[in-house]
PDB file of N, CA and C in Angstrom:
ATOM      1  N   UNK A   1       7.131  -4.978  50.229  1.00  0.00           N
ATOM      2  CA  UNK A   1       6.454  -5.988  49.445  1.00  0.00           C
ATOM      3  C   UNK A   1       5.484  -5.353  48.448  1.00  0.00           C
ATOM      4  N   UNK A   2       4.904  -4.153  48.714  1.00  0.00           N
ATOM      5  CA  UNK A   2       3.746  -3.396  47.750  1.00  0.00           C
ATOM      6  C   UNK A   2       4.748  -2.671  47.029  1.00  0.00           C
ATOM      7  N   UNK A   3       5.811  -2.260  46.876  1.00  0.00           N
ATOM      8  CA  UNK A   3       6.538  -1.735  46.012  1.00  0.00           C
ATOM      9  C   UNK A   3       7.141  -2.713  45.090  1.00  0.00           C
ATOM     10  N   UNK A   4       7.274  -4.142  45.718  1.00  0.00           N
ATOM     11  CA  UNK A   4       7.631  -5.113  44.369  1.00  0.00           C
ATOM     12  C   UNK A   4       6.435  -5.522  43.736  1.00  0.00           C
ATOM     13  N   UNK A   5       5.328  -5.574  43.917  1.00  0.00           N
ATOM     14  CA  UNK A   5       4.339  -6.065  43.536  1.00  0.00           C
ATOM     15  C   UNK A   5       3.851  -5.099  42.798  1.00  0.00           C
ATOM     16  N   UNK A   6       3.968  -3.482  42.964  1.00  0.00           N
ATOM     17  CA  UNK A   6       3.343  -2.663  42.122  1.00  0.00           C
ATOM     18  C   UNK A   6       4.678  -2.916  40.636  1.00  0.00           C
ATOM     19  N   UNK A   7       5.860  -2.574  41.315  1.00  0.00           N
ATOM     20  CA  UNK A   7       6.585  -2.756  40.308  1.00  0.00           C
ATOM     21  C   UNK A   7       6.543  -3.852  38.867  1.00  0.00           C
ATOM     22  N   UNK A   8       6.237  -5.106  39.646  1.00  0.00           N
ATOM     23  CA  UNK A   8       6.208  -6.108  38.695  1.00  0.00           C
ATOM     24  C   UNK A   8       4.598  -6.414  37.738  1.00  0.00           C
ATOM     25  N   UNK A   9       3.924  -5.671  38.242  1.00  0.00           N
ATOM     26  CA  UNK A   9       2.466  -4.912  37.607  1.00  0.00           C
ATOM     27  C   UNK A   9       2.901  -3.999  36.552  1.00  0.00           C
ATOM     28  N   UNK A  10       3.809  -3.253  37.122  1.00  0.00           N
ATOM     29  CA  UNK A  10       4.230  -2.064  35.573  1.00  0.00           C
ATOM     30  C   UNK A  10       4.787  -2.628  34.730  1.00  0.00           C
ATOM     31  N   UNK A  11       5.426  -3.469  35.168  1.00  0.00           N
ATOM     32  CA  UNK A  11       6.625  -4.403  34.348  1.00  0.00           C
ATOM     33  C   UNK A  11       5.473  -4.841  33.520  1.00  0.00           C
ATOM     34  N   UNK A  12       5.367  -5.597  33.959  1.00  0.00           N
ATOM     35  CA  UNK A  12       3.360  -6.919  32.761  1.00  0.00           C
ATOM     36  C   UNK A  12       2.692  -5.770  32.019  1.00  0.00           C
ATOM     37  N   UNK A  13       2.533  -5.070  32.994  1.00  0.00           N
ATOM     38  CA  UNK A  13       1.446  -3.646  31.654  1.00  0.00           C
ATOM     39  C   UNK A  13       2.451  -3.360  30.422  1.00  0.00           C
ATOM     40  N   UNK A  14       3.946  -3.065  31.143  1.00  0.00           N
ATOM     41  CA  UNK A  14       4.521  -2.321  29.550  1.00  0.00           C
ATOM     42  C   UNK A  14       5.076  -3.630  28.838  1.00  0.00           C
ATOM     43  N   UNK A  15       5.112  -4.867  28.876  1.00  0.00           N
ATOM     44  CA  UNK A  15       4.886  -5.569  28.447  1.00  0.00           C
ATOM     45  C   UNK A  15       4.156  -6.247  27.403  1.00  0.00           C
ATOM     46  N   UNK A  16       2.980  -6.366  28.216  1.00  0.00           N
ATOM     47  CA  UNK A  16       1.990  -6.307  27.091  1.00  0.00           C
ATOM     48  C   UNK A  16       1.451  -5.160  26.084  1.00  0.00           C
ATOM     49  N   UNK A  17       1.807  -3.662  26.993  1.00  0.00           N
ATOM     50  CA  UNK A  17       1.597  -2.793  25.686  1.00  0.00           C
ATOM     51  C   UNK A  17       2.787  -3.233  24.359  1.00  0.00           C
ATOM     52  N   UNK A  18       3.403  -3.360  24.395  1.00  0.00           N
ATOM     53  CA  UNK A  18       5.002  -3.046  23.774  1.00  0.00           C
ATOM     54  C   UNK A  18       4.277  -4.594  22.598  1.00  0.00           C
ATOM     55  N   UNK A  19       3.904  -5.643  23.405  1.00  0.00           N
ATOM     56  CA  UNK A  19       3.692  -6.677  22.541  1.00  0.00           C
ATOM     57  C   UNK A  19       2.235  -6.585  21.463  1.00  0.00           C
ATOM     58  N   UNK A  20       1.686  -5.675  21.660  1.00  0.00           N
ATOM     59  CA  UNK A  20       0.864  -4.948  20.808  1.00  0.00           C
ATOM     60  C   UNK A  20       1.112  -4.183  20.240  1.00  0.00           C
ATOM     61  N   UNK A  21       2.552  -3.241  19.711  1.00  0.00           N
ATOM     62  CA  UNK A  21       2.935  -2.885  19.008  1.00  0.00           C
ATOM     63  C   UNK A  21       3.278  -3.544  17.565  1.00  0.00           C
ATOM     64  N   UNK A  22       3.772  -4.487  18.061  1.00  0.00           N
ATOM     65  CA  UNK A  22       3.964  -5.369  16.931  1.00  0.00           C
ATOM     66  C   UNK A  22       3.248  -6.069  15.441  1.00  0.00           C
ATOM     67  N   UNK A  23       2.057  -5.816  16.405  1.00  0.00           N
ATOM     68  CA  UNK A  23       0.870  -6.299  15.815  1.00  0.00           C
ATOM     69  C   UNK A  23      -0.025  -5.122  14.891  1.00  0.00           C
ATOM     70  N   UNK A  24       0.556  -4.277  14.816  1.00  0.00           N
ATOM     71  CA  UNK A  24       0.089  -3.077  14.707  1.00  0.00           C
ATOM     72  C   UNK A  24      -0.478  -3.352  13.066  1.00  0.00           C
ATOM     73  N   UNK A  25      -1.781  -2.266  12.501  1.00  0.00           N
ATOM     74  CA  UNK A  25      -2.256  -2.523  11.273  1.00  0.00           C
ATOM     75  C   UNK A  25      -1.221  -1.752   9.995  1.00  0.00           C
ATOM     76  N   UNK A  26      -0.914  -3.394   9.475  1.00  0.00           N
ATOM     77  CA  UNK A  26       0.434  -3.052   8.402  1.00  0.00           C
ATOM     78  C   UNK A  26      -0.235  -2.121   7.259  1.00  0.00           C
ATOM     79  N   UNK A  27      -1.437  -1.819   6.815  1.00  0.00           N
ATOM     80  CA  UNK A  27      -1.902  -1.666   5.738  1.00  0.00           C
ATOM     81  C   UNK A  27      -2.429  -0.347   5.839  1.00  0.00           C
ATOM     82  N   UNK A  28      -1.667   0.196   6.316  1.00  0.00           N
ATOM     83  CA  UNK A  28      -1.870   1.986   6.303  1.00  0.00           C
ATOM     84  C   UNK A  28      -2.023   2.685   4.789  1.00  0.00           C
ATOM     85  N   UNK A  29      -1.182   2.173   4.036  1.00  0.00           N
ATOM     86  CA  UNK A  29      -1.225   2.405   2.500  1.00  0.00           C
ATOM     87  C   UNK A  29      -2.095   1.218   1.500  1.00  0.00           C
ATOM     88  N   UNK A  30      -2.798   1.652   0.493  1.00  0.00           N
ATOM     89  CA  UNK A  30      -2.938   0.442  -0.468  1.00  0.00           C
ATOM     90  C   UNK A  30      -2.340   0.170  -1.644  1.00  0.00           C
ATOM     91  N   UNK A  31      -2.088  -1.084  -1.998  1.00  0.00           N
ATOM     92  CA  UNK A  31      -1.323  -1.181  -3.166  1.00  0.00           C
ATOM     93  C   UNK A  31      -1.723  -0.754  -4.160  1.00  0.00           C
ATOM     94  N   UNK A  32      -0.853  -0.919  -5.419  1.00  0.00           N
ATOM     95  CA  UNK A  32      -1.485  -0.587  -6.677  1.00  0.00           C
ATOM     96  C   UNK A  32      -2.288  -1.926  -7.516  1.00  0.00           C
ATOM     97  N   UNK A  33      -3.029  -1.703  -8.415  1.00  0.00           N
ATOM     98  CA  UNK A  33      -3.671  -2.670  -9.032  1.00  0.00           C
ATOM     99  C   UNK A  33      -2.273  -4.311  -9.441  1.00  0.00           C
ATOM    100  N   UNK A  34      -2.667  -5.199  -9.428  1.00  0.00           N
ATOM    101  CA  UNK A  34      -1.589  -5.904  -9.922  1.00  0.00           C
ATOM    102  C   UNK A  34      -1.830  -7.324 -11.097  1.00  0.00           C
ATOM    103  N   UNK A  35      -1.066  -7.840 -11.661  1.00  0.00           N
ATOM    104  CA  UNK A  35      -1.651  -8.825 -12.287  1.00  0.00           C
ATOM    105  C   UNK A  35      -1.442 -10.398 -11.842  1.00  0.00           C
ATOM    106  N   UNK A  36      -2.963 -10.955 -11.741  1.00  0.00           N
ATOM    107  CA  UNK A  36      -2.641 -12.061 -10.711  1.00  0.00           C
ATOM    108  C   UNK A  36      -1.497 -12.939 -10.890  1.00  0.00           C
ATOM    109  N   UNK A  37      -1.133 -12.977 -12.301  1.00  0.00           N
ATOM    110  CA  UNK A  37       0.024 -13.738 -12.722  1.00  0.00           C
ATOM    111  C   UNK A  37       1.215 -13.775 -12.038  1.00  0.00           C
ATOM    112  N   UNK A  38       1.516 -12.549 -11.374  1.00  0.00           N
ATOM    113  CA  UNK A  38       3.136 -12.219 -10.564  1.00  0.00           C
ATOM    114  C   UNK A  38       2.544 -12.765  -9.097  1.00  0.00           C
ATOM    115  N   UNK A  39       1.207 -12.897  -8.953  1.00  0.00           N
ATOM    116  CA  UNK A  39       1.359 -13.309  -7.489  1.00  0.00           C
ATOM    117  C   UNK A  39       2.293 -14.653  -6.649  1.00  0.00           C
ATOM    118  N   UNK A  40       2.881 -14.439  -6.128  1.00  0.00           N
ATOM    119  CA  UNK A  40       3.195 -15.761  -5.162  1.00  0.00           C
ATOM    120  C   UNK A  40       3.020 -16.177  -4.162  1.00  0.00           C
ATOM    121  N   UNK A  41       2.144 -15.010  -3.073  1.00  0.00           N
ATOM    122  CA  UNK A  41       1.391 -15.566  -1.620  1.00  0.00           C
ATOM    123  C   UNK A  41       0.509 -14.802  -1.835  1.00  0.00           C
ATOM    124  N   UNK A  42      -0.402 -14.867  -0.646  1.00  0.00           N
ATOM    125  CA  UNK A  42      -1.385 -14.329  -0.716  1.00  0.00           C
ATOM    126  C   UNK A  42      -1.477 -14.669   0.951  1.00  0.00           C
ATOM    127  N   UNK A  43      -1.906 -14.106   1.439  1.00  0.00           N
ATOM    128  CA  UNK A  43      -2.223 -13.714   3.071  1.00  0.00           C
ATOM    129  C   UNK A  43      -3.504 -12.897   3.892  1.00  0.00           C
ATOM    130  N   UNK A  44      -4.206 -13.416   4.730  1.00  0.00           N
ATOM    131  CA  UNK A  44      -5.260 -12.948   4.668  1.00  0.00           C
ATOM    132  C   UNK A  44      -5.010 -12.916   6.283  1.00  0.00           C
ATOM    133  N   UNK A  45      -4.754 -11.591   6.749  1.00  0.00           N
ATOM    134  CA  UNK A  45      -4.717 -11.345   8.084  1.00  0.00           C
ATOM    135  C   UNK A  45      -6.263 -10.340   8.590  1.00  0.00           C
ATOM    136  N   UNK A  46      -6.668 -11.414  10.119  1.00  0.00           N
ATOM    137  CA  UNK A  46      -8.049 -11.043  10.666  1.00  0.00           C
ATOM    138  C   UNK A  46      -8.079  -9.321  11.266  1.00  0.00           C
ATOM    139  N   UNK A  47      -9.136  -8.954  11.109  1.00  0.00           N
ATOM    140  CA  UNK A  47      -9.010  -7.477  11.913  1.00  0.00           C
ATOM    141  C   UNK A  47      -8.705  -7.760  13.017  1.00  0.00           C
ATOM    142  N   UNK A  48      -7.971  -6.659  13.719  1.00  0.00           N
ATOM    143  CA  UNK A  48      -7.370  -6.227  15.068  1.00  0.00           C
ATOM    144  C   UNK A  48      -8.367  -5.240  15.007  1.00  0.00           C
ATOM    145  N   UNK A  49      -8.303  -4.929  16.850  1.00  0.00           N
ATOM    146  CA  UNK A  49      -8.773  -3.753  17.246  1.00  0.00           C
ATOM    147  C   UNK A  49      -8.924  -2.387  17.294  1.00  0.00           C
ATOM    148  N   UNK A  50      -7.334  -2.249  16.635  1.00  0.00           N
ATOM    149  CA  UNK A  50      -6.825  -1.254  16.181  1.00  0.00           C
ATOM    150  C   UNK A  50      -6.726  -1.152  14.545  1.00  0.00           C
ATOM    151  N   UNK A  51      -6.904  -2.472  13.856  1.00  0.00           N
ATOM    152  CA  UNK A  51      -7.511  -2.047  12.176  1.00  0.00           C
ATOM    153  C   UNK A  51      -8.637  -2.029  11.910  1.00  0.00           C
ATOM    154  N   UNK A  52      -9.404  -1.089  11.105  1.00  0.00           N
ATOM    155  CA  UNK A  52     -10.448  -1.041  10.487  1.00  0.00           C
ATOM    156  C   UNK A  52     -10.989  -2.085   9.970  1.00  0.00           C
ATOM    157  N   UNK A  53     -10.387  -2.795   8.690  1.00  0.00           N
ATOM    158  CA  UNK A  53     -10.793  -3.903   8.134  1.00  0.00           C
ATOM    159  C   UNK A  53      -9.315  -4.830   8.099  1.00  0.00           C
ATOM    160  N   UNK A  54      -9.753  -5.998   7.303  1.00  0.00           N
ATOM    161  CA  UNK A  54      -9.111  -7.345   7.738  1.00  0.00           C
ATOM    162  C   UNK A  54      -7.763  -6.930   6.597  1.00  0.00           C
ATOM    163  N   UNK A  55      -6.923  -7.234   7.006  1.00  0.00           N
ATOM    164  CA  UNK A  55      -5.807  -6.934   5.947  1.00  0.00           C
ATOM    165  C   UNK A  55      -5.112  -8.350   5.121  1.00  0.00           C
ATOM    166  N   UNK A  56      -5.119  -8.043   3.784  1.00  0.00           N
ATOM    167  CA  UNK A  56      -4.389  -8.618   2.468  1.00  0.00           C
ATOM    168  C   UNK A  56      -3.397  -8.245   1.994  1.00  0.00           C
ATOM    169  N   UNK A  57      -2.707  -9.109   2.080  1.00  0.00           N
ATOM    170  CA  UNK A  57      -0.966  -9.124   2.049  1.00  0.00           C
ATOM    171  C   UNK A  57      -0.976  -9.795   0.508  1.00  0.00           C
ATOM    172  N   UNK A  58      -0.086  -8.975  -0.487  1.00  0.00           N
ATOM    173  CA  UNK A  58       0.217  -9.606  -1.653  1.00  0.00           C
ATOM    174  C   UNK A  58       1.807  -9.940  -1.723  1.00  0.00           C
ATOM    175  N   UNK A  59       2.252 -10.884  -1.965  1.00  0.00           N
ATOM    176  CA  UNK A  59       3.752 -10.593  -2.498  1.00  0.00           C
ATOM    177  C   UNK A  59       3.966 -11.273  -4.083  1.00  0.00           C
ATOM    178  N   UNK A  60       4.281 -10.330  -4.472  1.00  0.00           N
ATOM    179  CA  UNK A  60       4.133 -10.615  -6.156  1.00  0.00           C
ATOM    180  C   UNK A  60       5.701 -10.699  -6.190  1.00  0.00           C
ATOM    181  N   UNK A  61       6.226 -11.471  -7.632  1.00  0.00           N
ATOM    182  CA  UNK A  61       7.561 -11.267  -8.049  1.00  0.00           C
ATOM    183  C   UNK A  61       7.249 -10.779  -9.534  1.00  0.00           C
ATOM    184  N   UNK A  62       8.601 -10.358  -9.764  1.00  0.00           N
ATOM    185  CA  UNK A  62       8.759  -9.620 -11.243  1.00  0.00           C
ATOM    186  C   UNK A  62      10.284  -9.634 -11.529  1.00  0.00           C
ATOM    187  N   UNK A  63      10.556  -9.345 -12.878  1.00  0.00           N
ATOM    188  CA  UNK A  63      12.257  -9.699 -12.786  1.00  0.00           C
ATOM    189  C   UNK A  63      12.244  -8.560 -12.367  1.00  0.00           C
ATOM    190  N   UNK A  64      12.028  -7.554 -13.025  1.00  0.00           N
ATOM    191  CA  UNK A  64      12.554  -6.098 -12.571  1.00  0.00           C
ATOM    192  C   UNK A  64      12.827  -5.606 -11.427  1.00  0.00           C
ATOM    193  N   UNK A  65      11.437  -5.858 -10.739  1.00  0.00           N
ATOM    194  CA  UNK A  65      12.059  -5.738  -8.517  1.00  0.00           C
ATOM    195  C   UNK A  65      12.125  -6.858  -7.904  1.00  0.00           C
ATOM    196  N   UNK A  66      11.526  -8.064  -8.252  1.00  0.00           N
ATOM    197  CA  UNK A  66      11.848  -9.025  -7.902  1.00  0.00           C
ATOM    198  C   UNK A  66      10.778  -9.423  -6.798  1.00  0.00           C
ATOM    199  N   UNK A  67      10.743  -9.602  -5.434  1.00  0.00           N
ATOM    200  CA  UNK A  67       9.735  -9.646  -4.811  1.00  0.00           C
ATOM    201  C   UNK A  67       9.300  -8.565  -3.907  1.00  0.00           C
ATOM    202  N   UNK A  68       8.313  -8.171  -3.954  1.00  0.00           N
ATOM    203  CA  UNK A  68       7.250  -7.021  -2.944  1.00  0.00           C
ATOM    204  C   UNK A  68       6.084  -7.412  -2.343  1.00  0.00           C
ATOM    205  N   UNK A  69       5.811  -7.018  -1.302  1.00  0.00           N
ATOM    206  CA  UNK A  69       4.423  -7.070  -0.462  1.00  0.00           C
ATOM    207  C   UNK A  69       4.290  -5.459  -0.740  1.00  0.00           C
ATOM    208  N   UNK A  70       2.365  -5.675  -0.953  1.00  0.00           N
ATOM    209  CA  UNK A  70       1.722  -4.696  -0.913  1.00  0.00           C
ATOM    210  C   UNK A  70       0.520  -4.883  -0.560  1.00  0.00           C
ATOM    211  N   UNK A  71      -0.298  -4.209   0.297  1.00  0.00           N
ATOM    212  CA  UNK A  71      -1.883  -4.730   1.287  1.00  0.00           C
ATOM    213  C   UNK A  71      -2.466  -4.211  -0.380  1.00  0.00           C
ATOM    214  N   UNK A  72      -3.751  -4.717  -0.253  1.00  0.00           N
ATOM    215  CA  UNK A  72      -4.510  -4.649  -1.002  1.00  0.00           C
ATOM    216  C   UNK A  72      -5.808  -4.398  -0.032  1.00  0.00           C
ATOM    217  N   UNK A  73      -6.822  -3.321  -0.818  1.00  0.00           N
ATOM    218  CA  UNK A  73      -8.229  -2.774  -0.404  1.00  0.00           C
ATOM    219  C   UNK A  73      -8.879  -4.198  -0.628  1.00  0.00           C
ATOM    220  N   UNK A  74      -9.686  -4.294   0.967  1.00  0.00           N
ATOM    221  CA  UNK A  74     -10.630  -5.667   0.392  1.00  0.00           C
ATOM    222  C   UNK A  74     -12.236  -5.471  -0.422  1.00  0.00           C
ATOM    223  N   UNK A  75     -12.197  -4.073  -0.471  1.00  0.00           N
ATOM    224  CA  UNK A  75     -13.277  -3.756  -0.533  1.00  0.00           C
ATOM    225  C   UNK A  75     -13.382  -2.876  -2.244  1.00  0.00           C
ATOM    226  N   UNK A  76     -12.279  -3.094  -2.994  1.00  0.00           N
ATOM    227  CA  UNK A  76     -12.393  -3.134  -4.119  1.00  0.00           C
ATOM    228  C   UNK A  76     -12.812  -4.201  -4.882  1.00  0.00           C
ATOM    229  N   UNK A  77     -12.974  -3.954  -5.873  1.00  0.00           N
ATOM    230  CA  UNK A  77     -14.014  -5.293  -6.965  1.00  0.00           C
ATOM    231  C   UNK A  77     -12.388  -6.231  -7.541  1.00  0.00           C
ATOM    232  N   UNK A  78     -10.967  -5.342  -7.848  1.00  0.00           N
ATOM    233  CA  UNK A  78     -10.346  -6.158  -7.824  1.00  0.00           C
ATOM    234  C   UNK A  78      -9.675  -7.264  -7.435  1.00  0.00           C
ATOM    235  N   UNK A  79      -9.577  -6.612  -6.200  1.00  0.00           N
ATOM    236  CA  UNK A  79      -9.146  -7.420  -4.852  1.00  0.00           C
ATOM    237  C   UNK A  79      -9.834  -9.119  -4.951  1.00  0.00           C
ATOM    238  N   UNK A  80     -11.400  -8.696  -4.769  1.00  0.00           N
ATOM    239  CA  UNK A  80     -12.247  -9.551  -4.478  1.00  0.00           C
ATOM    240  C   UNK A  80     -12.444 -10.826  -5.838  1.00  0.00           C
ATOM    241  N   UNK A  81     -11.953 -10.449  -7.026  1.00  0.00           N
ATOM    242  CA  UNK A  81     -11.749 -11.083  -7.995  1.00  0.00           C
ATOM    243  C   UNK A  81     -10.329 -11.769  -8.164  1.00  0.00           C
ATOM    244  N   UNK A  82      -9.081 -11.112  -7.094  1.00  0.00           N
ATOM    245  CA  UNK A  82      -8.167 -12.069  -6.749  1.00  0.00           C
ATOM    246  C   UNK A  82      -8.301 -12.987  -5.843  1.00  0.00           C
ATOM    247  N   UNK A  83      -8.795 -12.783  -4.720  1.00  0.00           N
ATOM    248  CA  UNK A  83      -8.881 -13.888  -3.870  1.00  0.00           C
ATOM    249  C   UNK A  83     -10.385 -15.176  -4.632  1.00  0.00           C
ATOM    250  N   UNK A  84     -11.114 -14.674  -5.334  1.00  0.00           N
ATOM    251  CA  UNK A  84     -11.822 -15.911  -6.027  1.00  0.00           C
ATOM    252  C   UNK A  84     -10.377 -16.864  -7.183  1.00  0.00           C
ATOM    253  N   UNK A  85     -10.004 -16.286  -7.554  1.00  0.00           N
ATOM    254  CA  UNK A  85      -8.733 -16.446  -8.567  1.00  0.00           C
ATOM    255  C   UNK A  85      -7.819 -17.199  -7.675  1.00  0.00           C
ATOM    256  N   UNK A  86      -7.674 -16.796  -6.538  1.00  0.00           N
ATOM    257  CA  UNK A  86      -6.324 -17.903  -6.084  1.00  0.00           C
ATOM    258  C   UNK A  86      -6.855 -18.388  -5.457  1.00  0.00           C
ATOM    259  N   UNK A  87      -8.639 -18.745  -4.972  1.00  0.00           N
ATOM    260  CA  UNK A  87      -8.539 -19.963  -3.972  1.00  0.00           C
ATOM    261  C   UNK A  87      -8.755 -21.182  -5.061  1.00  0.00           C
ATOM    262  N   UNK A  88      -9.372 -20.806  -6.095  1.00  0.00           N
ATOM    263  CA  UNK A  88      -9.345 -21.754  -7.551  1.00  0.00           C
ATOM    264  C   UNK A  88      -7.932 -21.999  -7.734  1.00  0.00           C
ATOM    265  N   UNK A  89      -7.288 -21.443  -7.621  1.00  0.00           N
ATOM    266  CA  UNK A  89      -5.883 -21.865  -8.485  1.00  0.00           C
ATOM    267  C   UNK A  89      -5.455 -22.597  -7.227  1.00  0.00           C
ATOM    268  N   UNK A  90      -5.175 -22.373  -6.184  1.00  0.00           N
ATOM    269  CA  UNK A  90      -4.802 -23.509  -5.117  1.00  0.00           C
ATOM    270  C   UNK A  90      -5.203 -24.615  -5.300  1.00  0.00           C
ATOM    271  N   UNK A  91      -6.683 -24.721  -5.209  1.00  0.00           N
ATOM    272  CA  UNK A  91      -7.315 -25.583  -5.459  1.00  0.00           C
ATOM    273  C   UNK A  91      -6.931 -27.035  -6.480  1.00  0.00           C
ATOM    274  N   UNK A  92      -6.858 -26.468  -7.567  1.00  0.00           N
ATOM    275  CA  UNK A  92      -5.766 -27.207  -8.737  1.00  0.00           C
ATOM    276  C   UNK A  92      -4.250 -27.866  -8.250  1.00  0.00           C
ATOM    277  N   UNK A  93      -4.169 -27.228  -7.248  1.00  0.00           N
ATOM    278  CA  UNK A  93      -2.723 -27.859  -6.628  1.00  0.00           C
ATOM    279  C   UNK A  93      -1.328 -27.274  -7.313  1.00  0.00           C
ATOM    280  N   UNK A  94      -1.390 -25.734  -7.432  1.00  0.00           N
ATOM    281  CA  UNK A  94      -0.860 -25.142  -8.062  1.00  0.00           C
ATOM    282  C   UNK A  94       0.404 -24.320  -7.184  1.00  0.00           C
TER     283      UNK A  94
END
């Protein structure tokens, strides 16, 4: 009985490690500058334990590549002048 019970303990631990993988901080790289015009989402994911700061998800379109996600630094002056820019433009019902 202590050998199923330890067992099904390892089982739940690698479990839940494995389901924290997933979650892992996407924004290892930062994007390049962009123009708010190509934006089409905007995403504002909370810090994890394992990220530093809160991560910003852009996905812009363009004809040329068409659509991309790229994190953006929140702690640049640009950044911070997009997210004033698209909570206004939502706002409008845009």
């Amino acid at each position: 009985m202590k050998l199923l019970t330890a067992a099904l303990l390892l089982l739940f631990i690698a479990m839940c490690l494995a389901g924290a993988e997933g979650v892992k901080c996407k924004c290892s790289r930062k994007g390049p500058k962009i123009r708010f015009s190509n934006v089409r989402k905007l995403e504002i994911k909370p810090r994890y334990p394992f990220c530093v700061e809160e991560m910003i998800i852009v996905t812009l379109w363009t004809r040329v590549r068409g659509e991309q996600q790229h994190c953006l630094n929140p702690k640049r002056q640009n950044t911070v002048r997009l997210l004033k820019w698209y909570r206004v433009w939502k706002e409008k019902g845009r």
